[in-house]
Protein backbone atom coordinates (compact mmCIF):
# COMPACT_ATOMS: atom_id res chain seq x y z
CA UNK A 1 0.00 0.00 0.00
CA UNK A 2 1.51 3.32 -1.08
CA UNK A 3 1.86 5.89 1.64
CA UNK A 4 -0.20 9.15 1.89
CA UNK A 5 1.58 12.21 0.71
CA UNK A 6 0.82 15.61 2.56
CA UNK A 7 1.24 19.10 1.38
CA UNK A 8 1.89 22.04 4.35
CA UNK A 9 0.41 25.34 4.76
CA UNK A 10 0.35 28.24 7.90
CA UNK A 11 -2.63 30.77 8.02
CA UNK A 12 -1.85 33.77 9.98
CA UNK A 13 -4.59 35.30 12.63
CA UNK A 14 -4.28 38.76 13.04
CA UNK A 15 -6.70 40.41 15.31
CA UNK A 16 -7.04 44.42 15.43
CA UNK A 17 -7.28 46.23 18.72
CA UNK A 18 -11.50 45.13 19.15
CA UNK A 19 -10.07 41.34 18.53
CA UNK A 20 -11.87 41.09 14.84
CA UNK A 21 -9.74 38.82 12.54
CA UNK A 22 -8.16 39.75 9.49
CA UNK A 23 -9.56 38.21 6.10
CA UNK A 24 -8.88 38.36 3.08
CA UNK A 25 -11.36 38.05 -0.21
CA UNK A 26 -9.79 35.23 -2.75
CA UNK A 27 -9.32 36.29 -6.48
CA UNK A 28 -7.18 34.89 -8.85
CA UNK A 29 -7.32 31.59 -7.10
CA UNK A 30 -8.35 28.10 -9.14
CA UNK A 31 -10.15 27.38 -5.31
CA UNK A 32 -12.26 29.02 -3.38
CA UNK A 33 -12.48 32.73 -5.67
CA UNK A 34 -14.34 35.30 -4.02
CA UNK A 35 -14.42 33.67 -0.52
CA UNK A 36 -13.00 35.44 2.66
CA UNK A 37 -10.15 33.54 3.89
CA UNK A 38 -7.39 33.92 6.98
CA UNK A 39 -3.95 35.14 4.97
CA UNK A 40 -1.79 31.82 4.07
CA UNK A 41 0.40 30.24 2.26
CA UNK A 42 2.33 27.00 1.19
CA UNK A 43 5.30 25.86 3.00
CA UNK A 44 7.87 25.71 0.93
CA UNK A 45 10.53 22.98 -0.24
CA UNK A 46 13.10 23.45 2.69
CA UNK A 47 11.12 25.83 4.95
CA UNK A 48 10.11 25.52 8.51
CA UNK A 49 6.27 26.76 8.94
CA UNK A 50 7.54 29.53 11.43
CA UNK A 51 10.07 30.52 8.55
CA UNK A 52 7.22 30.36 5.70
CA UNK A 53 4.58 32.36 8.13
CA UNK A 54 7.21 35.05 8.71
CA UNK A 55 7.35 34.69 4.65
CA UNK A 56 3.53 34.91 4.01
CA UNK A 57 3.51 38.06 6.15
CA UNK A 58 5.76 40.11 4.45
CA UNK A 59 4.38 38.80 1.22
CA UNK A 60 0.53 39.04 1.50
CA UNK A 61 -0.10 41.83 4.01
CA UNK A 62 3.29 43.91 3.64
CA UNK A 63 4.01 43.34 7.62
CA UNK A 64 7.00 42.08 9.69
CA UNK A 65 6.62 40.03 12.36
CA UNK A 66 9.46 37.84 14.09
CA UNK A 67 9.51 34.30 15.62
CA UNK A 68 8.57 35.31 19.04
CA UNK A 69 5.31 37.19 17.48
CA UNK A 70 3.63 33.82 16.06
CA UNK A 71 1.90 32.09 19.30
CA UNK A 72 -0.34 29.53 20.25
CA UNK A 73 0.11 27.38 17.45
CA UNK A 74 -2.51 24.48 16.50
CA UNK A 75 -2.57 22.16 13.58
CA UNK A 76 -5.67 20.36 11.56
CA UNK A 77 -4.65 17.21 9.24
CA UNK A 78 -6.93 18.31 6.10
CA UNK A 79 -8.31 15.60 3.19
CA UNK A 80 -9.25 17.34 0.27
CA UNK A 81 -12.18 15.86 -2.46
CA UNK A 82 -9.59 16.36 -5.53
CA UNK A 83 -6.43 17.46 -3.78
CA UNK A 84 -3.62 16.50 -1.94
CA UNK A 85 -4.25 16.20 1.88
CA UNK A 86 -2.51 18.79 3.82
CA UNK A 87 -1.25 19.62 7.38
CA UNK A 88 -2.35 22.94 8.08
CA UNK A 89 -0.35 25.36 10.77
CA UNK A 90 -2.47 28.22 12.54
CA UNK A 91 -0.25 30.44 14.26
CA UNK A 92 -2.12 33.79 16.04
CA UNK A 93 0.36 36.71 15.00
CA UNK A 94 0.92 38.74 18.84
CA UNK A 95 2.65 41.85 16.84
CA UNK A 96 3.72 42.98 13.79
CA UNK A 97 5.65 45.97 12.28
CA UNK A 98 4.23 47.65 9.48
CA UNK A 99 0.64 49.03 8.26
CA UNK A 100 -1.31 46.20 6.57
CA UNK A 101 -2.08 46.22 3.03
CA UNK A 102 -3.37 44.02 0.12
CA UNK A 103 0.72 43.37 -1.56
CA UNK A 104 -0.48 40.74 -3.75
CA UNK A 105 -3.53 42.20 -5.60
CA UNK A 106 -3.78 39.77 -8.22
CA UNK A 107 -4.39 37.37 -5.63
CA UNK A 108 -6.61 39.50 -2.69
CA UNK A 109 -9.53 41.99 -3.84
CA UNK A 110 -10.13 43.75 -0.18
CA UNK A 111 -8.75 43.11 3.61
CA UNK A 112 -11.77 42.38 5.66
CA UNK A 113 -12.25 42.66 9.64
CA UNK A 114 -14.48 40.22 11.33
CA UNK A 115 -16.12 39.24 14.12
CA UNK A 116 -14.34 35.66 15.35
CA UNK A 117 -17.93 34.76 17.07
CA UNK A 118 -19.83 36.11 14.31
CA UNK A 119 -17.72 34.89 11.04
CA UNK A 120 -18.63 35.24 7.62
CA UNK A 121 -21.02 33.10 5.49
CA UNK A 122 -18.55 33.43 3.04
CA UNK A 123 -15.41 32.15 4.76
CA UNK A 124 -14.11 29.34 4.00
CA UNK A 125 -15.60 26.55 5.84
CA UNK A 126 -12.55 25.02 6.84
CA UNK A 127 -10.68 27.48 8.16
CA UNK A 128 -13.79 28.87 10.05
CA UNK A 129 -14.08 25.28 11.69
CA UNK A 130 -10.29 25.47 12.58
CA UNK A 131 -11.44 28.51 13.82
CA UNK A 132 -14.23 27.78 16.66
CA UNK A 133 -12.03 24.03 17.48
CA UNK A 134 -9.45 26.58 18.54
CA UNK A 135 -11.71 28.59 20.61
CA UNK A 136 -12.94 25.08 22.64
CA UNK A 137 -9.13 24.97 23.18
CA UNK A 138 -8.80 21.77 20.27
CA UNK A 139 -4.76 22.26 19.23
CA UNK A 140 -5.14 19.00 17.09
CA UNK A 141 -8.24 18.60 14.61
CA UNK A 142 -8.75 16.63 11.28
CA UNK A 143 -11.26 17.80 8.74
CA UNK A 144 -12.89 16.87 5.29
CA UNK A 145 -12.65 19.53 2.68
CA UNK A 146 -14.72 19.98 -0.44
CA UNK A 147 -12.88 21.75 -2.70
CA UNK A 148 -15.20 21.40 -5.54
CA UNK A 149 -16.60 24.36 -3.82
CA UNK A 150 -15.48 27.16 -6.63
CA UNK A 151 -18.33 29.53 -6.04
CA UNK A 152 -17.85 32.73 -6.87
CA UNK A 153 -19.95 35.36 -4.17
CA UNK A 154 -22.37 36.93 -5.96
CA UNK A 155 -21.79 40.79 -6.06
């Protein structure tokens, strides 16, 4: 029997001064366009997940942030409907340096702000579910995705 091969990722939560959490509205994207999702990214070929969300930052939202500023880590073992499966890394961001922005445009439309006990109907599912399993203090989750979900929110 051949083995199960995993992809990695790390999604950044960054929380304002009211504690509302960061999204950001998918465009560009072959999954999930037009959905609000946490800001993420791959970990790359050679890169520890502290070293790609450090990445991710600087690349997506134009921010620094340092080792010491990603906390409370918490991990969910993902299987995708048509993809690889992945191990996704949630890191809360404590601090950053900079002024947020959308850096990749082609890839983000707007930055949005919302309420972590009130998320969006258009998040994406998974990630709100890694979400509230953090908030019941779950570190360690597995999930089902369906990423046949390509819906585009109707504007």
């Amino acid at each position: 029997m051949e083995r199960e091969k995993f992809l990695a990722a790390i999604y950044l939560i960054v929380r304002d001064k009211n504690g509302d959490i960061l999204l950001q509205r998918r465009q560009g994207t072959k999954l999930w366009p037009g959905y609000l999702a946490l800001p993420a990214g791959h970990i790359d070929e050679g890169e520890l997940a502290y070293e790609a969300a450090i990445r991710e930052a600087r690349e997506e939202l134009g921010i620094e942030v340092g080792v010491d500023d990603l906390v409370e880590p918490f991990v969910v073992n993902r299987k995708n409907k048509s993809i690889s499966s992945y191990f996704d890394v949630y890191f809360i961001v404590k601090k950053y340096k900079g002024e947020i922005k959308i850096n990749e445009p082609e890839k983000c439309s707007e930055l949005v702000w919302a309420d972590p006990y009130d998320l969006p109907e258009d998040m994406i599912d998974f990630e709100k579910e890694a979400l509230e399993y953090n908030e019941m203090g779950v570190k360690f989750s597995t999930t089902y995705a369906d990423n046949e979900v390509k819906l585009v929110k109707k504007m």
